[in-house]
Protein backbone atom coordinates (compact mmCIF):
# COMPACT_ATOMS: atom_id res chain seq x y z
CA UNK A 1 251.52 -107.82 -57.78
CA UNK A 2 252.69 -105.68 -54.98
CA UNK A 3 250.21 -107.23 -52.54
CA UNK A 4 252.35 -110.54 -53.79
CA UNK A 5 255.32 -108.92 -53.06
CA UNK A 6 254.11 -107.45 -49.82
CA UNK A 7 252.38 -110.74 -48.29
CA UNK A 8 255.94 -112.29 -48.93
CA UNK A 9 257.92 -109.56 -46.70
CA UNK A 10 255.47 -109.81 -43.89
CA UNK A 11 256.15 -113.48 -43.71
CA UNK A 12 259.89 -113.22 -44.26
CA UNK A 13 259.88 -110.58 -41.15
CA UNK A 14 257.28 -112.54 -39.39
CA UNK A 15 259.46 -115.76 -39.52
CA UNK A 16 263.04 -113.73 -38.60
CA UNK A 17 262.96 -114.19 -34.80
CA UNK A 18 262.67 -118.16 -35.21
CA UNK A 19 265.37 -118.90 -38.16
CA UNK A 20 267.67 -116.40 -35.97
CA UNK A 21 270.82 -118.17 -34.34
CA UNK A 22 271.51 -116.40 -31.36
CA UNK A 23 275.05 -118.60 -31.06
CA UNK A 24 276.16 -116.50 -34.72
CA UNK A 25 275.04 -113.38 -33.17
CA UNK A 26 277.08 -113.56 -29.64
CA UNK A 27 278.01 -110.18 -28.46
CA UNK A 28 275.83 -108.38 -30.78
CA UNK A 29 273.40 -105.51 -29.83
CA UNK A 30 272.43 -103.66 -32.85
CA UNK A 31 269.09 -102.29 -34.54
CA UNK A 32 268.46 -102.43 -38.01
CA UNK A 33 265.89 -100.65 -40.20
CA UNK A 34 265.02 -102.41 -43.52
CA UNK A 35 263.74 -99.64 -45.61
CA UNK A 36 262.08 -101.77 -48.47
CA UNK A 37 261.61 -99.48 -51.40
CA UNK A 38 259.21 -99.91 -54.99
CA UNK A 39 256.25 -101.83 -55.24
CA UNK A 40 255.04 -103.46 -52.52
CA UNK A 41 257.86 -101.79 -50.34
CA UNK A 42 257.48 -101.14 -46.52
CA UNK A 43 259.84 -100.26 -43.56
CA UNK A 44 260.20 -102.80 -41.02
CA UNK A 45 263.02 -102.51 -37.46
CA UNK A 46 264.92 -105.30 -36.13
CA UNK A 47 266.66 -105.33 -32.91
CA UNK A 48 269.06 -107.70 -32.16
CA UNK A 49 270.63 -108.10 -28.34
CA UNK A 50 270.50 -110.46 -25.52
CA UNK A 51 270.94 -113.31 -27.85
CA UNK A 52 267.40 -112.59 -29.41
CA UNK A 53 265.65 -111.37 -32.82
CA UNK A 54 262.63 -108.94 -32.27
CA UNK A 55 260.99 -107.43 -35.58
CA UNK A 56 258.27 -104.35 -36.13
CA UNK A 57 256.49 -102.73 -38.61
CA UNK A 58 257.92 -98.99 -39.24
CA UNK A 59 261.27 -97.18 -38.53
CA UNK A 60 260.56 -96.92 -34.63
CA UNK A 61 264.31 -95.79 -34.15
CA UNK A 62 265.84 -92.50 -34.60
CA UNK A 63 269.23 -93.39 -34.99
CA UNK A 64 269.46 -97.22 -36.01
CA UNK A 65 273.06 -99.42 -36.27
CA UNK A 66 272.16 -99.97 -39.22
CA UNK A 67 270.19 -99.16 -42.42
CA UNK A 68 269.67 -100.92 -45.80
CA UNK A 69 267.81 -99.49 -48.41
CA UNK A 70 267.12 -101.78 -51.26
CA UNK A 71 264.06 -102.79 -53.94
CA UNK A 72 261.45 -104.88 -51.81
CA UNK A 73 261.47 -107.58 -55.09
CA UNK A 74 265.25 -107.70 -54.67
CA UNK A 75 264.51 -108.15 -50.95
CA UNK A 76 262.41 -111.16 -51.27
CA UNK A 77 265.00 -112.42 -54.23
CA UNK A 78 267.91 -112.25 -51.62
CA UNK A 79 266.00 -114.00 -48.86
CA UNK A 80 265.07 -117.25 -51.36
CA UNK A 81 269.00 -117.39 -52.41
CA UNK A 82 268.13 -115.76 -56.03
CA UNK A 83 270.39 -112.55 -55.35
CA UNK A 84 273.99 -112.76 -53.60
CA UNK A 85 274.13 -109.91 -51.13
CA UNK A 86 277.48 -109.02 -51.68
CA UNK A 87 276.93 -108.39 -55.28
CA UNK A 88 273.84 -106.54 -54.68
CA UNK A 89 275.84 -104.18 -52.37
CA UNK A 90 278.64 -104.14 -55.16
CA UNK A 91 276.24 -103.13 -57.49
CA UNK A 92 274.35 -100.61 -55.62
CA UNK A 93 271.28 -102.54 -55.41
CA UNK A 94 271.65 -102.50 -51.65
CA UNK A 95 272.61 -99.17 -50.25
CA UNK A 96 274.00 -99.74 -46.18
CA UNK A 97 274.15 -96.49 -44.03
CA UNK A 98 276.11 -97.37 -40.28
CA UNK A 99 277.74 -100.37 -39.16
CA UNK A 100 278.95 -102.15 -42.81
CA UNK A 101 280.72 -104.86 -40.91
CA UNK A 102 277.35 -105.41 -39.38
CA UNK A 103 275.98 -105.53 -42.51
CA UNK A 104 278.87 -108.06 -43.75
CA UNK A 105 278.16 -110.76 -40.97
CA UNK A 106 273.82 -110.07 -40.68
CA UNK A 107 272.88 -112.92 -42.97
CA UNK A 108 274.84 -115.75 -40.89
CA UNK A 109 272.92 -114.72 -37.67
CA UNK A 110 269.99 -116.65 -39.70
CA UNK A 111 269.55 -120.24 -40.89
């Protein structure tokens, strides 16, 4: 299962640079670590600036914008629309260290 799980994160980072809307994302230059936790988990750095979306494998940033910790399952659930963001926050299924009005506004940067 956790290869399952894993497979699917390496696409959904693979596939972030093209579904990012650099129009939605004006002004921004941030970094964000997605620390992906549980079975089939991973840590994965996105860096947003310039008007473009580059993604990596590991944290390669010491002191990120931002930081969300979640489940990698609930990861992959939030991506396909089956968990609402905000609730997962509200909840404390998500847990956001740094910039939470980054956090607030990253999902409309993407279509």
């Amino acid at each position: 299962m956790s290869s399952d799980i894993d497979a699917k994160i390496r696409k959904l980072m693979a596939n972030m640079p093209e579904a990012f809307n650099p129009d939605k994302a004006a002004g921004v230059d941030a970094t964000i670590v997605y620390n992906l936790t549980g079975e089939g988990g991973s840590v994965w750095t996105s860096r947003i600036a310039d008007g473009q979306c580059t993604v990596e494998e590991g944290e390669t940033v010491e002191n990120p914008t931002l930081k969300i910790t979640m489940d990698a399952q609930d990861y992959v659930d939030m991506m396909a629309g089956r968990l609402d963001g905000m609730q997962a926050f509200m909840t404390g299924k998500i847990k956001v260290e740094g910039d939470i009005m980054l956090a607030s506004r990253l999902m409309t940067f993407f279509s």
